[in-house]
N, C-alpha and C. Protein backbone atom coordinates (compact mmCIF):
# COMPACT_ATOMS: atom_id res chain seq x y z
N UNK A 1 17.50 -31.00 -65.62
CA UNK A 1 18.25 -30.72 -64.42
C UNK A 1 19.30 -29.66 -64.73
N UNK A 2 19.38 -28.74 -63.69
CA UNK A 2 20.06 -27.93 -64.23
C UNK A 2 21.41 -28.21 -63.18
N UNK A 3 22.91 -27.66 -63.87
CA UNK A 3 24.08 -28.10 -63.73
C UNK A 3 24.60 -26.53 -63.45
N UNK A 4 24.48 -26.66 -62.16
CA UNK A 4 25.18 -25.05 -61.83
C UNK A 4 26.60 -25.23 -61.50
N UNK A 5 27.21 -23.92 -61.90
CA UNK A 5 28.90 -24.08 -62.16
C UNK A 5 28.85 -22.88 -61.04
N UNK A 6 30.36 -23.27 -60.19
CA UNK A 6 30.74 -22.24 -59.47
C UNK A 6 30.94 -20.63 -59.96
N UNK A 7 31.29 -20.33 -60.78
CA UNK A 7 31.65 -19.38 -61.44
C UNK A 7 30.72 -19.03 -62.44
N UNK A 8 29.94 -19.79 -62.31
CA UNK A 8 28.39 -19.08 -63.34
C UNK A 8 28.19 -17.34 -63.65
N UNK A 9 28.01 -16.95 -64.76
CA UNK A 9 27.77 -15.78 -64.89
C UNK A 9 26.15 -15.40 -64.54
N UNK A 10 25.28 -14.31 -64.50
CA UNK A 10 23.85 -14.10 -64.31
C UNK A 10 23.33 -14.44 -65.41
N UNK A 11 24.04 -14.01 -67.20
CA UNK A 11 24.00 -14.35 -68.49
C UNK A 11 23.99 -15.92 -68.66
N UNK A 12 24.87 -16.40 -67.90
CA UNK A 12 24.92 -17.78 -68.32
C UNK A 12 24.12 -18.60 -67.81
N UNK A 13 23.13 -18.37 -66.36
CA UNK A 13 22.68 -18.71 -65.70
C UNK A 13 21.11 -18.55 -66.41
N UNK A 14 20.66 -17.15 -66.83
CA UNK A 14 19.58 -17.08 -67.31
C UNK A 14 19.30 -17.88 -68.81
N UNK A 15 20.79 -17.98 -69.36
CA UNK A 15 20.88 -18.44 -70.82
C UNK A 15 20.17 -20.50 -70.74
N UNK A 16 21.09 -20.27 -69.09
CA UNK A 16 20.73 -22.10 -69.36
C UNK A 16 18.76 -22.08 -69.00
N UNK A 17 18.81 -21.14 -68.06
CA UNK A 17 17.54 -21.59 -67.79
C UNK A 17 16.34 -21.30 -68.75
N UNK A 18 16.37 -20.66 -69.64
CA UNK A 18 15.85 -19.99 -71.12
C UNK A 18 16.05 -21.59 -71.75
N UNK A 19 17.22 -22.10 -71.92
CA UNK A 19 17.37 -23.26 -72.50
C UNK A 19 16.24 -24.52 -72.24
N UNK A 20 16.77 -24.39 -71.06
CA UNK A 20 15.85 -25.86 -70.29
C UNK A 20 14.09 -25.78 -70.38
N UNK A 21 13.79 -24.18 -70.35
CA UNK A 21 12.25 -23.90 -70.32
C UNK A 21 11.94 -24.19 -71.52
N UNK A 22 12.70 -23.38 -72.55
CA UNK A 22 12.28 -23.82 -73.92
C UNK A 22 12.19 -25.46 -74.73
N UNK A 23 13.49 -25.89 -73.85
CA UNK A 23 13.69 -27.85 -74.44
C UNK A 23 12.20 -28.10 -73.67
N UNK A 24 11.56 -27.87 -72.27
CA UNK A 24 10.47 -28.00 -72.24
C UNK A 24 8.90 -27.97 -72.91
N UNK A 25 9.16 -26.82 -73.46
CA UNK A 25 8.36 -26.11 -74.23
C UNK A 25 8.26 -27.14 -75.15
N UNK A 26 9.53 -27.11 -76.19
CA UNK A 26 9.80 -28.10 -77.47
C UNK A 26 9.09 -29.49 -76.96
N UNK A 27 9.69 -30.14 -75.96
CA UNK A 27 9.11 -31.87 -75.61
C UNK A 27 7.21 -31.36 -75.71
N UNK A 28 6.80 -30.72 -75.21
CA UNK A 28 5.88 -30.91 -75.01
C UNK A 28 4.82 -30.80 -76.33
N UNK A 29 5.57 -29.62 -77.06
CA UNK A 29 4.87 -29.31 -78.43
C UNK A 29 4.53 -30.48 -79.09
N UNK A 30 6.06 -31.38 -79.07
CA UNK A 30 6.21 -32.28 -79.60
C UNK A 30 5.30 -33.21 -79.41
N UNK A 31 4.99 -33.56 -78.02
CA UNK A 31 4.00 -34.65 -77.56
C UNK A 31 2.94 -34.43 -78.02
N UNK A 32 2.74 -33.14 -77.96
CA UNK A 32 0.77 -32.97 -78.34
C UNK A 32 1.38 -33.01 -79.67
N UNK A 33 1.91 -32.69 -80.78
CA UNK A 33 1.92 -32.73 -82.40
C UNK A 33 1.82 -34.96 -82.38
N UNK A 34 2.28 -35.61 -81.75
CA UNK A 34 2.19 -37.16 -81.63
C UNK A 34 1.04 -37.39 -81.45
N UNK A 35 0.81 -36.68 -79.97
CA UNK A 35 -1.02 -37.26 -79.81
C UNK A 35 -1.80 -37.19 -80.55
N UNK A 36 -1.78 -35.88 -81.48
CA UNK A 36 -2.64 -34.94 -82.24
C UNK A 36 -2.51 -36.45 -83.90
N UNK A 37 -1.48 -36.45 -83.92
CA UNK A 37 -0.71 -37.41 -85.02
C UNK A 37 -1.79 -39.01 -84.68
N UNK A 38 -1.19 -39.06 -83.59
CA UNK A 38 -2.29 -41.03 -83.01
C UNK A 38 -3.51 -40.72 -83.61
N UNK A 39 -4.06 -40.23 -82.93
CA UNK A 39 -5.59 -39.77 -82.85
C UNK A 39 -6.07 -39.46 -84.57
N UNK A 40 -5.22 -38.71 -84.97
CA UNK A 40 -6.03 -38.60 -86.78
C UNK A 40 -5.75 -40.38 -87.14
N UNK A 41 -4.28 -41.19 -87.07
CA UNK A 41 -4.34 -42.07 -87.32
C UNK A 41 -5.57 -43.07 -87.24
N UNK A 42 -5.70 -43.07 -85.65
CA UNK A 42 -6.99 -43.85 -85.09
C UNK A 42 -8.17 -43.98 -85.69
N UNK A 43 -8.41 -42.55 -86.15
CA UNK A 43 -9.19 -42.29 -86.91
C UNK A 43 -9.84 -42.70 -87.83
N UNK A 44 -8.28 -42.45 -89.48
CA UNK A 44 -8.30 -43.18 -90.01
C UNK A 44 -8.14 -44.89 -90.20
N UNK A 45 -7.82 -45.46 -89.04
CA UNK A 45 -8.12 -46.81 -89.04
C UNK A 45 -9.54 -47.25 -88.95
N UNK A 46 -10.16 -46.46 -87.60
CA UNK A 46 -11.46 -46.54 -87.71
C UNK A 46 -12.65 -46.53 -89.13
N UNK A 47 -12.60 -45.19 -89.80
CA UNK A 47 -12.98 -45.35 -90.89
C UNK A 47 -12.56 -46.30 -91.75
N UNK A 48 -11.47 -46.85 -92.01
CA UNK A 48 -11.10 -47.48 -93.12
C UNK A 48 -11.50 -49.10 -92.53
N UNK A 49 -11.38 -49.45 -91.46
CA UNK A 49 -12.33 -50.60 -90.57
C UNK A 49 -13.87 -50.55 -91.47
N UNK A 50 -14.56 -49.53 -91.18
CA UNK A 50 -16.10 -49.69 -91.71
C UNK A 50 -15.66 -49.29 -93.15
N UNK A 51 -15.18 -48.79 -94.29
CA UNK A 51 -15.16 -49.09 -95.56
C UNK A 51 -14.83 -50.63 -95.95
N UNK A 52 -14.15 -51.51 -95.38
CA UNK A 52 -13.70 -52.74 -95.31
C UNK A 52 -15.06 -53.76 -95.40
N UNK A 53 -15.77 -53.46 -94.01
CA UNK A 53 -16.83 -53.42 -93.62
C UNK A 53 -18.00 -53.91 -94.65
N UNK A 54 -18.24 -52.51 -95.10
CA UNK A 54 -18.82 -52.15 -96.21
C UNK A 54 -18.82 -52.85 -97.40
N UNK A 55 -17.63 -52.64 -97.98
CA UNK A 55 -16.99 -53.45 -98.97
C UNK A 55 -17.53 -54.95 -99.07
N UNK A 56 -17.10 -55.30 -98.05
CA UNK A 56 -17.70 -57.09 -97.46
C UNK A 56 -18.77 -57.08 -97.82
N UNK A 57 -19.79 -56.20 -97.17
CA UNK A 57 -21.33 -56.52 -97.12
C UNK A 57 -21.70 -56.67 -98.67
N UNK A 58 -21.21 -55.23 -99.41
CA UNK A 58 -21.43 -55.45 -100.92
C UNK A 58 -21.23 -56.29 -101.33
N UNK A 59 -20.12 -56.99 -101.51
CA UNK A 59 -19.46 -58.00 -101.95
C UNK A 59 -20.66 -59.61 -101.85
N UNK A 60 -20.67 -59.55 -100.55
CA UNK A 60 -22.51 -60.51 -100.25
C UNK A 60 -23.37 -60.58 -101.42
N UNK A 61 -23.44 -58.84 -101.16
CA UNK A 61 -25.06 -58.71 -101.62
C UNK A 61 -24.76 -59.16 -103.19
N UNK A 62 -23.67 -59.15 -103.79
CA UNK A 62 -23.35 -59.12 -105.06
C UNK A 62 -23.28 -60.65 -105.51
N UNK A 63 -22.28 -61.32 -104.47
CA UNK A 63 -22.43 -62.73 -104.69
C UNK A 63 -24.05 -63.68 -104.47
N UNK A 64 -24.77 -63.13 -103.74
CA UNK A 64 -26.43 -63.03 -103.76
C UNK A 64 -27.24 -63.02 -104.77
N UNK A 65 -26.60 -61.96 -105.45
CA UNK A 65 -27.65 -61.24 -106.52
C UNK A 65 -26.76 -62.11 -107.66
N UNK A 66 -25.32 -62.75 -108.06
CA UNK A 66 -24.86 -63.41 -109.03
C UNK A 66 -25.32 -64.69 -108.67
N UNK A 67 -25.78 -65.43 -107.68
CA UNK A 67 -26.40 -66.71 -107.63
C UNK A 67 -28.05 -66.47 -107.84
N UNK A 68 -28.61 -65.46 -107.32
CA UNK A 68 -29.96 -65.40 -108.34
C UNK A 68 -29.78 -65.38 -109.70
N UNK A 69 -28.81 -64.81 -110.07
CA UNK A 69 -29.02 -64.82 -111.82
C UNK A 69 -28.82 -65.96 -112.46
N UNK A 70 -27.98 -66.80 -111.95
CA UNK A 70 -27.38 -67.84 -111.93
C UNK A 70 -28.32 -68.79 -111.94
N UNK A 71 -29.31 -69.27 -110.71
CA UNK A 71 -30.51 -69.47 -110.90
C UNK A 71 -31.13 -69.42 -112.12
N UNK A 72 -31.65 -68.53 -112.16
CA UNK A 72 -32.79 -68.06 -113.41
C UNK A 72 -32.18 -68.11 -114.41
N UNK A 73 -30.62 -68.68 -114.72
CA UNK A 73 -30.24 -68.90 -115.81
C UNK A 73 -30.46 -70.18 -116.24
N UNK A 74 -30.37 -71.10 -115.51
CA UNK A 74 -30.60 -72.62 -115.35
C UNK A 74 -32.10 -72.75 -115.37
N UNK A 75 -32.62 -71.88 -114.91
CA UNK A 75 -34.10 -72.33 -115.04
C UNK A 75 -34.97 -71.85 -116.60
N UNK A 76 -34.44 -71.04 -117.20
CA UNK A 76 -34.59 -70.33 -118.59
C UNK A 76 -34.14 -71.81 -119.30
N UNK A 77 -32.56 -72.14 -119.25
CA UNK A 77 -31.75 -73.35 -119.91
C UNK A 77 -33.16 -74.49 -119.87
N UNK A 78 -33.06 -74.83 -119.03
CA UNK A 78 -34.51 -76.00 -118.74
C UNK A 78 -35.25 -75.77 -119.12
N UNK A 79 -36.05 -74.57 -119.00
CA UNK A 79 -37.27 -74.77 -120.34
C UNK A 79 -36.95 -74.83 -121.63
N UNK A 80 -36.17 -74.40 -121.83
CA UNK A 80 -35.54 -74.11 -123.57
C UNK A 80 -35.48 -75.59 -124.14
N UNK A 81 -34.15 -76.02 -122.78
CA UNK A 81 -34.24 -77.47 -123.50
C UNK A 81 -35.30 -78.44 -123.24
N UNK A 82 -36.08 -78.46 -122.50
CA UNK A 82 -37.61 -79.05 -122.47
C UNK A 82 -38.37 -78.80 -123.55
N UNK A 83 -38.44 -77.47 -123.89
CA UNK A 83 -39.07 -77.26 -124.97
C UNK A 83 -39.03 -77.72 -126.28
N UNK A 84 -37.21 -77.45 -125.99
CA UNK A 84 -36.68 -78.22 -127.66
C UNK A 84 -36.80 -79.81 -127.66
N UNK A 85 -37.49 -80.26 -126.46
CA UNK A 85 -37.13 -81.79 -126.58
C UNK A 85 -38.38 -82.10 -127.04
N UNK A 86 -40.01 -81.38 -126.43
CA UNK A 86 -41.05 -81.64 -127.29
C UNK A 86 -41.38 -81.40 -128.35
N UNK A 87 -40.55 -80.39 -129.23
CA UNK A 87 -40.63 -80.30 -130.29
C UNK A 87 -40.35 -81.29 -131.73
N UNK A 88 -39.01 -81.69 -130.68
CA UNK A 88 -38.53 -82.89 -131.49
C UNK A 88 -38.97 -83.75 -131.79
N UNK A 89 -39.78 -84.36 -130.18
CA UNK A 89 -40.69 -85.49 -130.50
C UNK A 89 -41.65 -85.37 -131.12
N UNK A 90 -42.67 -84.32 -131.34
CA UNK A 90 -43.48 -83.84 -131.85
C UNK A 90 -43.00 -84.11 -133.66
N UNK A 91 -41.51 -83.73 -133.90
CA UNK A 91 -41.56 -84.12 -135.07
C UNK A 91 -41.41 -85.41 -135.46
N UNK A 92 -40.73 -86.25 -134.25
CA UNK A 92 -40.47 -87.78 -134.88
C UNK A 92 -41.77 -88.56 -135.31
C-alpha cells in the first residue's frame, strides 16, 4: 500500500513506487525459490520412501535365503549325526 504524503516530491513518489514494485518482485522470487525448494524436497522424500522400500524387500529376501541355509544346515547336522550313530553301533 502505498502512503502518499502531501508534499511528495515526483522523485519521491517514483522512488516509493520503484520500491513497492521491486518488494513485489523480491516476495515473489522468493515464493517460486520455496516452491521450487518443496518440490525438490518432495522429491527427495519420495525417492528415499522407495529406497526404504527396497531396503525392506532385501532385507526379506535375505532373512529367506538365511533360513534356507539354516535349514540345510540342520539337515547336513542330521545326517552326520545319524551317520555317526551307525557307525558306532556298527562298532559295538
Amino acid at each position: 500500500m502505498k502512503k502518499i504524503k502531501k508534499n511528495e516530491t515526483v522523485l519521491e513518489k517514483e522512488y516509493t513506487s520503484l520500491y513497492e514494485d521491486n518488494k513485489k518482485r523480491s516476495d515473489i522470487v522468493m515464493i517460486e525459490k520455496i516452491e521450487a525448494e518443496l518440490e525438490k524436497l518432495n522429491n527427495d522424500r519420495t525417492i528415499t520412501i522407495q529406497k526404504i522400500n527396497q531396503f525392506e524387500q532385501e532385507m526379506l529376501n535375505l532373512r529367506t535365503h538365511l533360513s534356507m541355509i539354516n535349514g540345510a544346515i540342520q539337515t547336513c547336522t542330521y545326517f552326520l549325526s545319524d551317520e555317526k550313530k551307525s557307525e558306532e553301533e556298527v562298532v559295538a
